[in-house]
C-alpha atoms as a PDB file:
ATOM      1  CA  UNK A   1       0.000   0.000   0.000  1.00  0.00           C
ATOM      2  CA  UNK A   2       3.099   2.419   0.952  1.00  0.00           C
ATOM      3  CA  UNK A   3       4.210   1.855  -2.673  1.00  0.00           C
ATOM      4  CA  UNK A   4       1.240   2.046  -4.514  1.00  0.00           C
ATOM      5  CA  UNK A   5       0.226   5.705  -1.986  1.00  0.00           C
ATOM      6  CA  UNK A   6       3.940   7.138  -2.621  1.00  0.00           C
ATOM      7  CA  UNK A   7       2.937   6.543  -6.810  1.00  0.00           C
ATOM      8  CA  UNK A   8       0.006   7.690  -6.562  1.00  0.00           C
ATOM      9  CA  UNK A   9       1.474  10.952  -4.733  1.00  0.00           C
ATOM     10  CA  UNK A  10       4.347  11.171  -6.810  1.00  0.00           C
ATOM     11  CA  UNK A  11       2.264  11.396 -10.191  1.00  0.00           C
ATOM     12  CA  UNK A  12       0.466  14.091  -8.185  1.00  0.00           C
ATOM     13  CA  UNK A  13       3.188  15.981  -7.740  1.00  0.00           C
ATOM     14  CA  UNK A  14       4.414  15.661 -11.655  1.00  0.00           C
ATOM     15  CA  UNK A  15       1.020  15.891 -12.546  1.00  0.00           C
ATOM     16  CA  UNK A  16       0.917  19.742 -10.655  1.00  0.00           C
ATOM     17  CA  UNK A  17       4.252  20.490 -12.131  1.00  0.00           C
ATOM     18  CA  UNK A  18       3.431  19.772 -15.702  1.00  0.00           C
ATOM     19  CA  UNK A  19       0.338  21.716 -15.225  1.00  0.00           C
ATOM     20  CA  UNK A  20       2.572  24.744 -13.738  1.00  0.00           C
ATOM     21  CA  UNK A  21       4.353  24.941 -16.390  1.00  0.00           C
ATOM     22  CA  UNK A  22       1.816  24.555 -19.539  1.00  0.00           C
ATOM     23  CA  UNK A  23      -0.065  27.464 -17.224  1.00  0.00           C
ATOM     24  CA  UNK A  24       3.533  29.711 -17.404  1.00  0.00           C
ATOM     25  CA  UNK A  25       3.606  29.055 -21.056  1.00  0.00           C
ATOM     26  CA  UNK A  26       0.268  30.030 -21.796  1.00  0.00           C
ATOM     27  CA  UNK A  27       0.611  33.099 -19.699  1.00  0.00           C
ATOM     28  CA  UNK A  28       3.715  33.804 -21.702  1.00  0.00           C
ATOM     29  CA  UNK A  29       2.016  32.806 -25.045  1.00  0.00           C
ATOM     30  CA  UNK A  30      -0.740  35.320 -23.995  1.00  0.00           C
ATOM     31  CA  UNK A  31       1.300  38.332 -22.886  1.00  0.00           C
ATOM     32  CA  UNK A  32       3.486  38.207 -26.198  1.00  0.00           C
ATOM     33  CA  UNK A  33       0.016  38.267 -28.190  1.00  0.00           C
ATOM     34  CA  UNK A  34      -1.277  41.483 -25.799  1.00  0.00           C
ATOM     35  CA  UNK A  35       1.973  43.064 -26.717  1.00  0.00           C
ATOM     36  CA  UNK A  36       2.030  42.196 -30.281  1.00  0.00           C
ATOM     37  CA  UNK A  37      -1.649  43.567 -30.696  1.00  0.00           C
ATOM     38  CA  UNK A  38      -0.998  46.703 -28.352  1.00  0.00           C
ATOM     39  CA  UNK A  39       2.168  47.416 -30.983  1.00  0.00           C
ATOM     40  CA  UNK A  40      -0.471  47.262 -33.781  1.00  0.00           C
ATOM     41  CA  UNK A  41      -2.548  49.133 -32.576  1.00  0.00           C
ATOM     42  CA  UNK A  42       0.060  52.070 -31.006  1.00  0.00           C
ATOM     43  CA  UNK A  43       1.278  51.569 -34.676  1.00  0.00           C
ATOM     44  CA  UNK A  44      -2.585  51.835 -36.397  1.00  0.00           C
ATOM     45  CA  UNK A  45      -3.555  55.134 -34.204  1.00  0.00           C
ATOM     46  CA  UNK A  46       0.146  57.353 -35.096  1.00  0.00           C
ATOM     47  CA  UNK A  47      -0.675  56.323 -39.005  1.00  0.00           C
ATOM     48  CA  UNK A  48      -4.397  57.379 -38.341  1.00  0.00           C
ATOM     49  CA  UNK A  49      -3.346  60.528 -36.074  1.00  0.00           C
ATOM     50  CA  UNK A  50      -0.342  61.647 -38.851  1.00  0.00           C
ATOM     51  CA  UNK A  51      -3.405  61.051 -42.201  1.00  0.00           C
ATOM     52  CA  UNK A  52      -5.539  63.616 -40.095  1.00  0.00           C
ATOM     53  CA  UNK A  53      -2.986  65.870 -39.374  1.00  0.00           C
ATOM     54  CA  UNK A  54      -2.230  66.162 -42.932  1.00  0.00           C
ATOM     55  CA  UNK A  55      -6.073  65.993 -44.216  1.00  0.00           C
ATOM     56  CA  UNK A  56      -6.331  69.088 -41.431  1.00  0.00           C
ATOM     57  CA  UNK A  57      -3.181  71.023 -42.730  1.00  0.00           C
ATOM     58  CA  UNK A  58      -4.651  70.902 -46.248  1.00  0.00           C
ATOM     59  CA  UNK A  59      -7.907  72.022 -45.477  1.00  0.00           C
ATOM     60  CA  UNK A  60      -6.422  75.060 -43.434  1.00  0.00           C
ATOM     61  CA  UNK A  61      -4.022  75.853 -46.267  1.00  0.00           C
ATOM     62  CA  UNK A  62      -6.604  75.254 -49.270  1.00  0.00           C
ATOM     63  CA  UNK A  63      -9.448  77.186 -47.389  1.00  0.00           C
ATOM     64  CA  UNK A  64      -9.321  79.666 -50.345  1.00  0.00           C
ATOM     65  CA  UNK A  65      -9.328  76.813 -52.638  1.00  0.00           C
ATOM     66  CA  UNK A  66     -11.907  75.171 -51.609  1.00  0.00           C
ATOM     67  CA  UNK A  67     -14.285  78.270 -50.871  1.00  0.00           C
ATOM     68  CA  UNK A  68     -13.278  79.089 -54.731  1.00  0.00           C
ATOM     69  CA  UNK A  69     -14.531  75.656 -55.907  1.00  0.00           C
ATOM     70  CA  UNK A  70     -17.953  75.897 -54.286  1.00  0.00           C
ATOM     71  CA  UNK A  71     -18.518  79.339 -55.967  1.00  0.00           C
ATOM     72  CA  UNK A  72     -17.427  77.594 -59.868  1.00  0.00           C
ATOM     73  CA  UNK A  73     -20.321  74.864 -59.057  1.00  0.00           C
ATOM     74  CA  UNK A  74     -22.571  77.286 -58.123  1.00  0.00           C
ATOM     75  CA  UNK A  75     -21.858  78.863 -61.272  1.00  0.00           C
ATOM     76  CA  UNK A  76     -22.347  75.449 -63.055  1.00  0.00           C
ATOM     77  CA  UNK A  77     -25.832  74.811 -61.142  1.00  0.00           C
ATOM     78  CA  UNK A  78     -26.829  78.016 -63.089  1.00  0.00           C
ATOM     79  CA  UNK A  79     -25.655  76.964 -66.444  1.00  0.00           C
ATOM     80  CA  UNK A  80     -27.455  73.789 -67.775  1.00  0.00           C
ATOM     81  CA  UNK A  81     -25.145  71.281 -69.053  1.00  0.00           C
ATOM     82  CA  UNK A  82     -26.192  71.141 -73.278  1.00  0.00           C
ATOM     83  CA  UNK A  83     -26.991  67.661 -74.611  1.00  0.00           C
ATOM     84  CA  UNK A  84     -24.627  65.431 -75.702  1.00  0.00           C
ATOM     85  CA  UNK A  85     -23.888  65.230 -79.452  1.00  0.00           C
ATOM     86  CA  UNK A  86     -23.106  61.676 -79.631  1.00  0.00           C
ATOM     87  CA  UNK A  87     -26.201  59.221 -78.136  1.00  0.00           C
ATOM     88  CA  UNK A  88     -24.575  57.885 -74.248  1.00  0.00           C
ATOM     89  CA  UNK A  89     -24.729  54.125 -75.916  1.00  0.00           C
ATOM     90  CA  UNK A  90     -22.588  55.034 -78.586  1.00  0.00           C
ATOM     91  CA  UNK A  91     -19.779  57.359 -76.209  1.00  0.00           C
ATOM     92  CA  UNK A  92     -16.199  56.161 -75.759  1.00  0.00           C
ATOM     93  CA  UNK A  93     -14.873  55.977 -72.186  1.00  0.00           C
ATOM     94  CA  UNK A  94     -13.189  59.366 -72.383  1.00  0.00           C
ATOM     95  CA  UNK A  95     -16.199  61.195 -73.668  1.00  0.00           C
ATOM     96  CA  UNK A  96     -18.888  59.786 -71.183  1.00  0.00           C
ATOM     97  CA  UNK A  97     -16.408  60.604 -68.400  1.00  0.00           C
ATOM     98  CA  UNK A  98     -16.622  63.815 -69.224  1.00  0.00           C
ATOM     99  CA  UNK A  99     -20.512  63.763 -69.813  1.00  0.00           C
ATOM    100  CA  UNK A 100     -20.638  62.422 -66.829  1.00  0.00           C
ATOM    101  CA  UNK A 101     -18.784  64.894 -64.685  1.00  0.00           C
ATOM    102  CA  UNK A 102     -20.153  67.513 -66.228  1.00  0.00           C
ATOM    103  CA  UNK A 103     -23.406  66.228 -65.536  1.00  0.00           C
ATOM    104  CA  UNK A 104     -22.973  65.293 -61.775  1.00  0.00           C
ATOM    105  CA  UNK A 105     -21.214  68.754 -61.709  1.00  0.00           C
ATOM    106  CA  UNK A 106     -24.149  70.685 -62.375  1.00  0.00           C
ATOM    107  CA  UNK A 107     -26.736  68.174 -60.391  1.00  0.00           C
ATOM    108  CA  UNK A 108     -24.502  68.138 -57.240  1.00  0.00           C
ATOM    109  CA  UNK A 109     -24.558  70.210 -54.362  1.00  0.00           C
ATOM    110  CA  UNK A 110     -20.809  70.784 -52.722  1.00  0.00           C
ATOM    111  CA  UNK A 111     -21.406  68.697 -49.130  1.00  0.00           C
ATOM    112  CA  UNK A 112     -18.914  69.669 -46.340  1.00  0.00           C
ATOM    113  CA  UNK A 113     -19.128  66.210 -44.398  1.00  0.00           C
ATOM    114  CA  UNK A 114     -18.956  63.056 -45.705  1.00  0.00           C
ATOM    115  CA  UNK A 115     -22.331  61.138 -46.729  1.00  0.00           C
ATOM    116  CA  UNK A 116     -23.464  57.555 -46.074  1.00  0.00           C
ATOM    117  CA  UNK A 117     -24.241  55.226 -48.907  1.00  0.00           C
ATOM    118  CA  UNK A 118     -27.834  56.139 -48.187  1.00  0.00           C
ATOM    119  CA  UNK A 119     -27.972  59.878 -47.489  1.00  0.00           C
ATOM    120  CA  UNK A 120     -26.069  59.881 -51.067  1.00  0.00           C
ATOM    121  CA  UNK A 121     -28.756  58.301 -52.831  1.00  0.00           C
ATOM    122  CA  UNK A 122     -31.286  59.407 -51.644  1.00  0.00           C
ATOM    123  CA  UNK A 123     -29.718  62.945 -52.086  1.00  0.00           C
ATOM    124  CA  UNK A 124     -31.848  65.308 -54.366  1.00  0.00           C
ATOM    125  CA  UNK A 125     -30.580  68.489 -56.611  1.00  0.00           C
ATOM    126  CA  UNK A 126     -32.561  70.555 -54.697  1.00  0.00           C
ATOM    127  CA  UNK A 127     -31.919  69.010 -51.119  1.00  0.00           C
ATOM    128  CA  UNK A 128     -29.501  71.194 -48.521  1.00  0.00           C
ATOM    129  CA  UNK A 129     -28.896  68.299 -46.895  1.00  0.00           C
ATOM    130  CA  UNK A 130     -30.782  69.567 -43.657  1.00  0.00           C
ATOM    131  CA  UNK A 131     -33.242  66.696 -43.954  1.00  0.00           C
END
């Protein structure tokens, strides 16, 4: 009985040893992923922060640009775009791009935020976007 009790309590004792260790390499497994992902994500926020610092420093140094490029659509709203010569079946690529920027030009109101897929079409000529 001595043997088969002193088995029985060594296996116990390999048994909580193994299980130390699989529980220190899964803590270590564990922390290297939490440090790997923190790294992305340090990385993914300065890329983020350094676009919108640059999106931020054009819009403060092409103000004047942009204020000018709202007041030539305006001018295009006024103007209605003439019909196209050629039939829109029968256009090459480079001549219904152009129809169709001219187009959109005149039909499109200048928004100052960003629209979802959904505010975009349902968008009308006529809407100020207030709705």
């Amino acid at each position: 009985m001595t043997t088969e009790g002193s088995n029985h309590a060594r296996w116990k004792k390999l048994e909580a040893r193994l299980d130390a260790q699989a529980a220190a390499r899964h803590a270590a497994r564990v922390a290297e992923a939490r440090k790997a992902r923190e790294s992305d994500d340090a990385r993914l926020r300065a890329v983020i922060a350094e676009a919108v610092d640059k999106a931020v420093q054009g819009l403060l140094a092409g103000g004047a640009q942009f204020s000018e490029s709202v007041q030539d659509t305006s001018e295009i709203l006024e103007e209605e775009a003439a019909a196209p010569v050629t039939p829109l079946h029968a256009m090459e690529p480079g001549e219904w791009n152009r129809h169709a920027s001219q187009y959109w030009a005149s039909r499109m109101q200048a928004t100052h935020e960003p629209l979802t897929m959904g505010e975009f079409l349902g968008r009308q000529p006529s809407d100020d976007g207030a709705a």
